[in-house]
PDB file of N, CA and C in Angstrom:
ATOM      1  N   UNK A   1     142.605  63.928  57.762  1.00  0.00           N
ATOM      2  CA  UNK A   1     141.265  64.150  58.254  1.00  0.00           C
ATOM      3  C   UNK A   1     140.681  65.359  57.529  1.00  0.00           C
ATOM      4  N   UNK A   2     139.779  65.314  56.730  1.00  0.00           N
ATOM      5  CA  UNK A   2     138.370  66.137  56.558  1.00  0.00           C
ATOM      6  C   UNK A   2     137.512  66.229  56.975  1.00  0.00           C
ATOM      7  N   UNK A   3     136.930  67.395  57.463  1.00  0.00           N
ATOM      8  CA  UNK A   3     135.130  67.467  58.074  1.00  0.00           C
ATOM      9  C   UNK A   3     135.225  66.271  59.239  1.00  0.00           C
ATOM     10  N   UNK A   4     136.276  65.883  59.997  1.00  0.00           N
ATOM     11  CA  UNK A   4     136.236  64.944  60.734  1.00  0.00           C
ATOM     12  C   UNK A   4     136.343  63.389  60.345  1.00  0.00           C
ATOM     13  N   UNK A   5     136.792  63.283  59.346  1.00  0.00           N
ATOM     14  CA  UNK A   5     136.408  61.993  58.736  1.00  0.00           C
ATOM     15  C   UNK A   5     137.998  61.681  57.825  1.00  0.00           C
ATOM     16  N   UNK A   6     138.788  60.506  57.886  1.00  0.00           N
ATOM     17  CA  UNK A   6     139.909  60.384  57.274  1.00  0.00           C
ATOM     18  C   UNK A   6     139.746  59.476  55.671  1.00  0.00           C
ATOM     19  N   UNK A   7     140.430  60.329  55.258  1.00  0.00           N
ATOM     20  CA  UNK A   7     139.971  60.160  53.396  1.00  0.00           C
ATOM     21  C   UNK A   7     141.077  60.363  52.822  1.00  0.00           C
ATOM     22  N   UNK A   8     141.503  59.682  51.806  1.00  0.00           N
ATOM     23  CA  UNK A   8     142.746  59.862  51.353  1.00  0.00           C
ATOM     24  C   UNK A   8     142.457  61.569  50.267  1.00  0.00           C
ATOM     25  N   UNK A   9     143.823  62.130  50.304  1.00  0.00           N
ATOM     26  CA  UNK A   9     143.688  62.870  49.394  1.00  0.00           C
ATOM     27  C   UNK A   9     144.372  62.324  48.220  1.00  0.00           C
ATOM     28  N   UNK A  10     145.564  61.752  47.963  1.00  0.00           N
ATOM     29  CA  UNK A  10     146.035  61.699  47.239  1.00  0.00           C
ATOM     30  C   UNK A  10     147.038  60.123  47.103  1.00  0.00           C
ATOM     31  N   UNK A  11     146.935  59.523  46.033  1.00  0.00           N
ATOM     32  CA  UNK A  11     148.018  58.071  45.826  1.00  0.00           C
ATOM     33  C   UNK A  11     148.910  58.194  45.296  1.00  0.00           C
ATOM     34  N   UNK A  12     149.867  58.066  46.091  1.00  0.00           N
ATOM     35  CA  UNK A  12     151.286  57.983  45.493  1.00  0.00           C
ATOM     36  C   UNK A  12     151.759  56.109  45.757  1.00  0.00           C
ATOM     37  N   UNK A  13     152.807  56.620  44.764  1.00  0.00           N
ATOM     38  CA  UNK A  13     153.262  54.888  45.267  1.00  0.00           C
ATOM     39  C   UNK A  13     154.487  54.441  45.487  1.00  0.00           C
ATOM     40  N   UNK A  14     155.642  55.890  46.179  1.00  0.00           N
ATOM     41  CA  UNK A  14     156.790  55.348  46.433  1.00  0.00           C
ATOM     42  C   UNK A  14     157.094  56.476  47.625  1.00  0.00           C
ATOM     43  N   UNK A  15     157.714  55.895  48.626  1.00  0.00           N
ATOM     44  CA  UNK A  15     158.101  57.229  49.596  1.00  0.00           C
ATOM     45  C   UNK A  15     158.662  58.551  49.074  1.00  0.00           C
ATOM     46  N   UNK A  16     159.622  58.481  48.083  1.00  0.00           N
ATOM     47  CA  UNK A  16     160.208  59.355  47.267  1.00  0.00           C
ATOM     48  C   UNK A  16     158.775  60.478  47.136  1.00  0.00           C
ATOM     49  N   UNK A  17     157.822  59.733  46.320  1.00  0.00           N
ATOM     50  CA  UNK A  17     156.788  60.680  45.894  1.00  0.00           C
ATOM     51  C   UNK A  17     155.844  61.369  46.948  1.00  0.00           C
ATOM     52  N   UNK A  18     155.321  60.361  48.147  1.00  0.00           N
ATOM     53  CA  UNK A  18     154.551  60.888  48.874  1.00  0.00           C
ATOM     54  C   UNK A  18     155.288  62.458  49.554  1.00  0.00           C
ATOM     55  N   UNK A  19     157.028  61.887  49.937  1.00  0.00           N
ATOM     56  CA  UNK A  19     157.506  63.094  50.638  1.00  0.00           C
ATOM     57  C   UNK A  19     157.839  64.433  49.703  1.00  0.00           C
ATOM     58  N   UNK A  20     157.627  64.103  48.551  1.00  0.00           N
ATOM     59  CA  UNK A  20     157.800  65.408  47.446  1.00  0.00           C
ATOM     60  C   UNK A  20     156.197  65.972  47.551  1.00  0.00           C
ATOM     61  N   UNK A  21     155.321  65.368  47.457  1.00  0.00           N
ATOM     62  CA  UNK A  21     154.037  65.521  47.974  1.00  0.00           C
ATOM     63  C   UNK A  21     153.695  66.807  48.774  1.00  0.00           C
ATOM     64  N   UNK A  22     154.002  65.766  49.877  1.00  0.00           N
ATOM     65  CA  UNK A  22     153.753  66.797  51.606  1.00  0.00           C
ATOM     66  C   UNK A  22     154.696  67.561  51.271  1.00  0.00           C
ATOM     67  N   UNK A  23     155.781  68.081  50.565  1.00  0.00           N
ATOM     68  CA  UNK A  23     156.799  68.880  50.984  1.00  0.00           C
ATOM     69  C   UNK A  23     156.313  70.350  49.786  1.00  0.00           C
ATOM     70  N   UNK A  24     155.900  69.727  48.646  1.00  0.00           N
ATOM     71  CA  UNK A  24     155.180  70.919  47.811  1.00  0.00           C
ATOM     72  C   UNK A  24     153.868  70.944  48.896  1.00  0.00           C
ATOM     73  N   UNK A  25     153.392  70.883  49.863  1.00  0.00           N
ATOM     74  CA  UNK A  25     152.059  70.914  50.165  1.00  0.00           C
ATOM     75  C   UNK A  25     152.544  72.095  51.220  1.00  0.00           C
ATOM     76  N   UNK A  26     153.536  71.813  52.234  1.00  0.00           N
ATOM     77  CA  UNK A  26     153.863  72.904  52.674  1.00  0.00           C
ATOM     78  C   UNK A  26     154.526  74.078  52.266  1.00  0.00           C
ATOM     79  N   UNK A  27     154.841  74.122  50.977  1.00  0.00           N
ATOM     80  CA  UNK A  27     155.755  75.215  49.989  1.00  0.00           C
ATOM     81  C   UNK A  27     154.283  75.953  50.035  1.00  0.00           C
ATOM     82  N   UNK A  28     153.251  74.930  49.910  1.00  0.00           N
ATOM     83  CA  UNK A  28     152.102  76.349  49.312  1.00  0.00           C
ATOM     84  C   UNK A  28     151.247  76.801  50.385  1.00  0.00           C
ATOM     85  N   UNK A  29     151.226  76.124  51.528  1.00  0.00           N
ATOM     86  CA  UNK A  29     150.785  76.193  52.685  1.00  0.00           C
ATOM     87  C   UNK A  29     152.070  77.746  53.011  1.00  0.00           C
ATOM     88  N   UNK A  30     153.448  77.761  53.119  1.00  0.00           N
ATOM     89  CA  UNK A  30     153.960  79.033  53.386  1.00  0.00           C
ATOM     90  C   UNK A  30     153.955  79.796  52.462  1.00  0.00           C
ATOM     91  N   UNK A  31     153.729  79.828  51.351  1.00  0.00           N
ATOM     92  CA  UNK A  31     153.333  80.942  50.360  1.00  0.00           C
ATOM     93  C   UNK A  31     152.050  81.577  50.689  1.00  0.00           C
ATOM     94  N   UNK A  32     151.166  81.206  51.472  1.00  0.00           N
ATOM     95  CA  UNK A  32     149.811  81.776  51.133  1.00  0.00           C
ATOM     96  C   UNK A  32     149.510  81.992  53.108  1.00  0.00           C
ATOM     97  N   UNK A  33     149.703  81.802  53.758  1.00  0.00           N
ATOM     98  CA  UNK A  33     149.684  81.592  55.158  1.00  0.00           C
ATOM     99  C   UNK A  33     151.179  82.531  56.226  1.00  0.00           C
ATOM    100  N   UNK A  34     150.658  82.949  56.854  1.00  0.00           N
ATOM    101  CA  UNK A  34     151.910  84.145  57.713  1.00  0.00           C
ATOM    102  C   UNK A  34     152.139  83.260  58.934  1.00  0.00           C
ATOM    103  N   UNK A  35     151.340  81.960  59.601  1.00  0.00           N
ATOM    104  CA  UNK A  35     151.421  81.429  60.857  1.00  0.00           C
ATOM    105  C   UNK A  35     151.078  79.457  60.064  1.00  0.00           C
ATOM    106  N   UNK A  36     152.129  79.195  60.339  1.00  0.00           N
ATOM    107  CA  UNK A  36     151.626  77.536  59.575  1.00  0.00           C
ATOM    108  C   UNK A  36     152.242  76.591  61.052  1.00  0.00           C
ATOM    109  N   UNK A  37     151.934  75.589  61.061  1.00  0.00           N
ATOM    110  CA  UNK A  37     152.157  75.242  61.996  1.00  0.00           C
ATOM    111  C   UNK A  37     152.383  73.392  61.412  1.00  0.00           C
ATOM    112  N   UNK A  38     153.527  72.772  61.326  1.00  0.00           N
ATOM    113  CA  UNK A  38     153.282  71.293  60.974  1.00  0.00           C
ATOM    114  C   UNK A  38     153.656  69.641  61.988  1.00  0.00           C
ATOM    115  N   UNK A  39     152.962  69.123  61.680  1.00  0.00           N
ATOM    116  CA  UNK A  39     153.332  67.921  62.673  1.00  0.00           C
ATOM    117  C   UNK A  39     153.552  67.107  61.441  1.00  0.00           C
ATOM    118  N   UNK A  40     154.619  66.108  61.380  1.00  0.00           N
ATOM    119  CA  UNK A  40     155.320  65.440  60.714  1.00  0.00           C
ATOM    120  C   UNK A  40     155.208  63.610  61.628  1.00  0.00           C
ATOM    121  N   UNK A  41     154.442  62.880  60.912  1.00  0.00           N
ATOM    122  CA  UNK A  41     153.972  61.753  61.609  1.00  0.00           C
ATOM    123  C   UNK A  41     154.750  60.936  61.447  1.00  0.00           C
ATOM    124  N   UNK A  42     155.434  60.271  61.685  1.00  0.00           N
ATOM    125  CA  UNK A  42     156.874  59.007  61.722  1.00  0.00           C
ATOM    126  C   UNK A  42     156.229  58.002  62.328  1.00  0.00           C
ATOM    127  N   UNK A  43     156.388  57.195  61.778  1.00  0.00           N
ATOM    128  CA  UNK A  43     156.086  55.463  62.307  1.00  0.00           C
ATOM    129  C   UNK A  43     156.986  54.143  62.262  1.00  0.00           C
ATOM    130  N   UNK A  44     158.260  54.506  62.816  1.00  0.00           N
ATOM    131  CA  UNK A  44     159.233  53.287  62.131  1.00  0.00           C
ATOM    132  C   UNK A  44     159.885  53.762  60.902  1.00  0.00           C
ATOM    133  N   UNK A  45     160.335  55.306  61.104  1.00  0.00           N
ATOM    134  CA  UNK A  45     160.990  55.454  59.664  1.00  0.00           C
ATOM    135  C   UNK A  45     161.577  56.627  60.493  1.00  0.00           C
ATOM    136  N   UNK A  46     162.649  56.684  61.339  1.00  0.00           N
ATOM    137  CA  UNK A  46     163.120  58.047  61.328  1.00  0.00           C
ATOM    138  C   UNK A  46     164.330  58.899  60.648  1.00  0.00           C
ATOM    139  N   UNK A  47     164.416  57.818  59.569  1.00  0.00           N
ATOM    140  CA  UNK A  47     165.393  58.520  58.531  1.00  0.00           C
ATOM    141  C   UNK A  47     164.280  59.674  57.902  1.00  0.00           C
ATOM    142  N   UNK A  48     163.229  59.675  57.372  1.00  0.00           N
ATOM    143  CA  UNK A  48     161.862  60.077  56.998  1.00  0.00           C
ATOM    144  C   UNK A  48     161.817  61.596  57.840  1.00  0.00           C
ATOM    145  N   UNK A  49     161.604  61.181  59.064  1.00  0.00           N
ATOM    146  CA  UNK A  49     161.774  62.067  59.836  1.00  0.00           C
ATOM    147  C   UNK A  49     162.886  63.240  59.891  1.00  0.00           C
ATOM    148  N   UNK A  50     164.140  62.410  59.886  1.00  0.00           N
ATOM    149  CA  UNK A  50     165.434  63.600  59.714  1.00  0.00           C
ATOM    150  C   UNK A  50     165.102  64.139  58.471  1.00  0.00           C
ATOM    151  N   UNK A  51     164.893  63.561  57.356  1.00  0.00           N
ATOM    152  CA  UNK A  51     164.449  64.118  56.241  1.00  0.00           C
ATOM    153  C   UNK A  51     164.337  65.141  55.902  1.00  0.00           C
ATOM    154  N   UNK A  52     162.872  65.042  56.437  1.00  0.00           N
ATOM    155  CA  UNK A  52     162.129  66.470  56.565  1.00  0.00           C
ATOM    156  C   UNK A  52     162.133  67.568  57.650  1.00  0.00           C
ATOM    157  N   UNK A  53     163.123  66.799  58.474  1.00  0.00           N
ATOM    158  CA  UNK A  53     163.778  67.942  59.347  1.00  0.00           C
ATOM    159  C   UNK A  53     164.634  69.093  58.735  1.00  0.00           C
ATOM    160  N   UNK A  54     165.281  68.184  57.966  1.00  0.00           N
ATOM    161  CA  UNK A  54     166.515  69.211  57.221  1.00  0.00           C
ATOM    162  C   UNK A  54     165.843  70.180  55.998  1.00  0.00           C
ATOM    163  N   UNK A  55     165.018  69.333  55.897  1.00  0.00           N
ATOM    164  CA  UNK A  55     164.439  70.083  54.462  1.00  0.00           C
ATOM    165  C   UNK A  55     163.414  71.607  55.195  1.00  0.00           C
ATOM    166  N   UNK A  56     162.967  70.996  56.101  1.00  0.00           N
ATOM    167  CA  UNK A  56     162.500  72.443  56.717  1.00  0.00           C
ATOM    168  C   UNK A  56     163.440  73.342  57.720  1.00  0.00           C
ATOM    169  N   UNK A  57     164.270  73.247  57.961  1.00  0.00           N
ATOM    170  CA  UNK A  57     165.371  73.968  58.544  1.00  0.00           C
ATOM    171  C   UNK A  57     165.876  75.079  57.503  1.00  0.00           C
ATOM    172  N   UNK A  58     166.431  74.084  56.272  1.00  0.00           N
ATOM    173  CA  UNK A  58     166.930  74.778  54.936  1.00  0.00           C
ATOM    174  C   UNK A  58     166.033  75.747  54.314  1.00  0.00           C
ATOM    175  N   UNK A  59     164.183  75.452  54.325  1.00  0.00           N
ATOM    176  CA  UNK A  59     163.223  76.140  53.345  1.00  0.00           C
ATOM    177  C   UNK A  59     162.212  77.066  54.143  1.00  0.00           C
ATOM    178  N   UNK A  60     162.313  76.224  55.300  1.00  0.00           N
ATOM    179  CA  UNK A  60     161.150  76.891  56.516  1.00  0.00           C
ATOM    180  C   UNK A  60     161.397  76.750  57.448  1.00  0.00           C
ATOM    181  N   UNK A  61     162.736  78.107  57.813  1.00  0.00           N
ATOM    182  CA  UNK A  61     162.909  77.893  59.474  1.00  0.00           C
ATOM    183  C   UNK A  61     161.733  78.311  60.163  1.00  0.00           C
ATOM    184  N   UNK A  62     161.059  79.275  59.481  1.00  0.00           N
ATOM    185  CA  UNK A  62     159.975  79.760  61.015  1.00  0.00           C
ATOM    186  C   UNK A  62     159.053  79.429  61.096  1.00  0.00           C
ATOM    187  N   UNK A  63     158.992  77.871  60.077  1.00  0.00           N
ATOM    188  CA  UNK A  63     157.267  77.421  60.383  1.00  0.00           C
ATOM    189  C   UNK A  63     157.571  76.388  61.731  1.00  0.00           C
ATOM    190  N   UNK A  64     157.106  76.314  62.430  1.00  0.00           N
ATOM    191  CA  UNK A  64     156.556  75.479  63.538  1.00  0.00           C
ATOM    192  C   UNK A  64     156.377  73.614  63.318  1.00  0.00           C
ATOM    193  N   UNK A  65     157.707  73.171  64.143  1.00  0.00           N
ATOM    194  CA  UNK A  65     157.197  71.843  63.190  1.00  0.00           C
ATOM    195  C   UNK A  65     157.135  71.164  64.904  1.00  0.00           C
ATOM    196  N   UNK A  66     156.535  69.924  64.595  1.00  0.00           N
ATOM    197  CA  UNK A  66     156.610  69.297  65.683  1.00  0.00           C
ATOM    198  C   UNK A  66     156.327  67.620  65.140  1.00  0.00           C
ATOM    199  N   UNK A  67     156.965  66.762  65.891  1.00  0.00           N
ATOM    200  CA  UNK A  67     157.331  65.549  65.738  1.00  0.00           C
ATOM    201  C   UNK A  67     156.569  64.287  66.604  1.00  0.00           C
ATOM    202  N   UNK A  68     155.496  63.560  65.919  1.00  0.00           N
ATOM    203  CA  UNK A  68     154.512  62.523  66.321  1.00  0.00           C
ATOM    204  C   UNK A  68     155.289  61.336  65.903  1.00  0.00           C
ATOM    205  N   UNK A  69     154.912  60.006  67.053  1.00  0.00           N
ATOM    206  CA  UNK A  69     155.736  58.812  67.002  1.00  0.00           C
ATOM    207  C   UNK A  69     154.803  57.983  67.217  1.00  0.00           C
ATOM    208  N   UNK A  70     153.836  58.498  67.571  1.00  0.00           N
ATOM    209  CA  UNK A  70     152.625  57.055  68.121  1.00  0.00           C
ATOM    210  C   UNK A  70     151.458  57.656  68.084  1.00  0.00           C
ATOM    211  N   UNK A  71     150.822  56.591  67.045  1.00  0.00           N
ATOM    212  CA  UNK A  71     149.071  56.653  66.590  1.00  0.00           C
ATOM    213  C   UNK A  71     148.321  56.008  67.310  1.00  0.00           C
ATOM    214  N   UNK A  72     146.903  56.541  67.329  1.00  0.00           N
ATOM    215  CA  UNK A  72     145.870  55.602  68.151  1.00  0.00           C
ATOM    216  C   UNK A  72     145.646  54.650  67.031  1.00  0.00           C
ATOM    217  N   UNK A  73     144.845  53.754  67.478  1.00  0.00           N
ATOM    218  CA  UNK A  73     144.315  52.295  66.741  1.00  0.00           C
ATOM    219  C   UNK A  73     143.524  52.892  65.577  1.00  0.00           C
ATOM    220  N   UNK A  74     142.826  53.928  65.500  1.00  0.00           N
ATOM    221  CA  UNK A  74     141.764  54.157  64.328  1.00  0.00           C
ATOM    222  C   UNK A  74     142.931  54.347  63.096  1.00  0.00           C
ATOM    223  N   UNK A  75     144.017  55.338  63.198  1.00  0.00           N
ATOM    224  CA  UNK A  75     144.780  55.237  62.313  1.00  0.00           C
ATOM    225  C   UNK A  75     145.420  53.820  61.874  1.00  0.00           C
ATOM    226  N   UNK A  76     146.244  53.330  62.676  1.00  0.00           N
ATOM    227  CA  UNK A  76     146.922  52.224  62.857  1.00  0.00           C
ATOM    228  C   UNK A  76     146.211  51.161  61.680  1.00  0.00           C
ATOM    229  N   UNK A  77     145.186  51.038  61.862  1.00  0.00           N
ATOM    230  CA  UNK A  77     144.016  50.461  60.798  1.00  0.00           C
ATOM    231  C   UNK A  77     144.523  50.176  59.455  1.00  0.00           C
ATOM    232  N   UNK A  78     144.372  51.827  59.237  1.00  0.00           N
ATOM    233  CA  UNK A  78     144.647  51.991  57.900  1.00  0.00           C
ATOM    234  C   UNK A  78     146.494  52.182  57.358  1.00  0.00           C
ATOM    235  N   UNK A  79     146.823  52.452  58.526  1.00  0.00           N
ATOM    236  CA  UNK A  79     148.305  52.749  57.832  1.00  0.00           C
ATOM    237  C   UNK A  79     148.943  51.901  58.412  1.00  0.00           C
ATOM    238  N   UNK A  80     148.829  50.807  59.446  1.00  0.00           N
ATOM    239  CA  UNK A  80     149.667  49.965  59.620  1.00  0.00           C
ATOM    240  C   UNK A  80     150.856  50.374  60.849  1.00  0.00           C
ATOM    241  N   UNK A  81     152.258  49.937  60.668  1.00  0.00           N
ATOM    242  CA  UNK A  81     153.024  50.623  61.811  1.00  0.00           C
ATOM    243  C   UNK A  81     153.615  50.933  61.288  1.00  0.00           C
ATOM    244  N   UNK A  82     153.928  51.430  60.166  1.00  0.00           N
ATOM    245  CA  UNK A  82     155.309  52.155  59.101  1.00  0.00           C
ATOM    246  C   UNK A  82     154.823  53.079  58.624  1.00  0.00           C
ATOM    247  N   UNK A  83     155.139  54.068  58.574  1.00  0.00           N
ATOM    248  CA  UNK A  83     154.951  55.437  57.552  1.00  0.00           C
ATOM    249  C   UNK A  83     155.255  56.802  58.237  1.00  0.00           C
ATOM    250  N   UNK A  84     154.667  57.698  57.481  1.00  0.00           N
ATOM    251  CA  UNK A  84     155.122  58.765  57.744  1.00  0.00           C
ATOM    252  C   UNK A  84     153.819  59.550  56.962  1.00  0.00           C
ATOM    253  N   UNK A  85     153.165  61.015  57.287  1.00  0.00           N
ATOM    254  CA  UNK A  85     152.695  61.817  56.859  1.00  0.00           C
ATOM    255  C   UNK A  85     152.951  62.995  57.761  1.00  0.00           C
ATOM    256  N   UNK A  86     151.714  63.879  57.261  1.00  0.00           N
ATOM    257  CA  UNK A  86     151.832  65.580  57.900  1.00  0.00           C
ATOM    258  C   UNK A  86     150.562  65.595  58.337  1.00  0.00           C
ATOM    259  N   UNK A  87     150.541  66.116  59.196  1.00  0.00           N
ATOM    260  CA  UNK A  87     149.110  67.464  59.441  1.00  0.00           C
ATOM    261  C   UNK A  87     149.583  69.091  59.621  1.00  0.00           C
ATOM    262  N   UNK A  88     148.964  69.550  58.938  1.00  0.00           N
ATOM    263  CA  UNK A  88     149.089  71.056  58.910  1.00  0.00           C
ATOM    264  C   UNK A  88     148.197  71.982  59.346  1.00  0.00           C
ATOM    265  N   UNK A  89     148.572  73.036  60.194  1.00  0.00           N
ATOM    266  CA  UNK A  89     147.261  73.973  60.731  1.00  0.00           C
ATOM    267  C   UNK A  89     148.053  75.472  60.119  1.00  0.00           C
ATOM    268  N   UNK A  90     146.802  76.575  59.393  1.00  0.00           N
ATOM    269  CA  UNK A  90     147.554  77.363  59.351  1.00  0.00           C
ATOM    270  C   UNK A  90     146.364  79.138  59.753  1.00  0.00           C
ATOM    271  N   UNK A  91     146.974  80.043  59.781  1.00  0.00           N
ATOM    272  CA  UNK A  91     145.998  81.088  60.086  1.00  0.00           C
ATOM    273  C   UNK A  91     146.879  82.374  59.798  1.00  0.00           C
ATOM    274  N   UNK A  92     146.311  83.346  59.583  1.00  0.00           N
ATOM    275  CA  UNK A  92     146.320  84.553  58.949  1.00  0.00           C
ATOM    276  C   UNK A  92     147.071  84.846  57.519  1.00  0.00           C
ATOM    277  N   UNK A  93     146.387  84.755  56.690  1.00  0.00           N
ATOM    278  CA  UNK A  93     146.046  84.820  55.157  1.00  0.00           C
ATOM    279  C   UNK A  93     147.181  86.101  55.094  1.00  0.00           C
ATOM    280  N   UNK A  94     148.372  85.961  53.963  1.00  0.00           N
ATOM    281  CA  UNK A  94     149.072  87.018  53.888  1.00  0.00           C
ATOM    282  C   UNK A  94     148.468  87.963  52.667  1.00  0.00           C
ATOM    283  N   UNK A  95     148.621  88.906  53.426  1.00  0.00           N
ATOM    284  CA  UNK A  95     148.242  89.646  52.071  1.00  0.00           C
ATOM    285  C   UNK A  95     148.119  89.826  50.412  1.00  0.00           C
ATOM    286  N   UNK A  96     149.666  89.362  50.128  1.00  0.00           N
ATOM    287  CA  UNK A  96     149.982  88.700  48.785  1.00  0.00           C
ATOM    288  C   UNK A  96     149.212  87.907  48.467  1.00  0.00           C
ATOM    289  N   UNK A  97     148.631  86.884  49.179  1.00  0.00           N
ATOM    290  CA  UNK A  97     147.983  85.643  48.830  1.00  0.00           C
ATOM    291  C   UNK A  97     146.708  85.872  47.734  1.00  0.00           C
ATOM    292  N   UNK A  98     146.503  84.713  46.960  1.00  0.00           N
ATOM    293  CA  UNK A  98     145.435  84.508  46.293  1.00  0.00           C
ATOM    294  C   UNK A  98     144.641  83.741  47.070  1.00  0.00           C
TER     295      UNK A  98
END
């Protein structure tokens, strides 16, 4: 979601890639951010899920993750009942940051 409105950012075309994706997306989301906060969307894939459990345990214990299993219909639309993405919220700009 942008400006309220869901738009792809980006096409990938193999799970491999999308989750290297989201996973550099939060590398730069904790480089630049002191409070990040992520929800990790699973739909019929919770290998996907452990996944990126482990991978943020190992890279980002202290970001905030939390775990979604069920979409309303507007999504559902477009993504069907399989997949997996992120949403990310983040706030106070670290100093270092560009």
């Amino acid at each position: 979601m942008q400006q309220g409105r869901l738009q792809l950012t980006k096409k990938e075309r193999t799970n491999i890639a999308c989750f290297d994706y989201f996973t550099s997306e939060v590398d730069k989301y904790a480089e630049t951010y002191e409070t990040v906060v992520v929800d990790f969307i699973e739909l019929n894939h919770p290998e996907w899920a452990d996944k990126f459990s482990e991978y943020m345990s190992a890279k980002h214990p202290t970001i905030q993750v939390h775990y979604t299993h069920d979409i309303t219909p507007v999504f559902s639309v477009h993504l069907g009942d399989t997949g997996f993405g992120i949403a990310m919220l983040a706030e106070h700009k670290k100093k270092n940051s560009i």
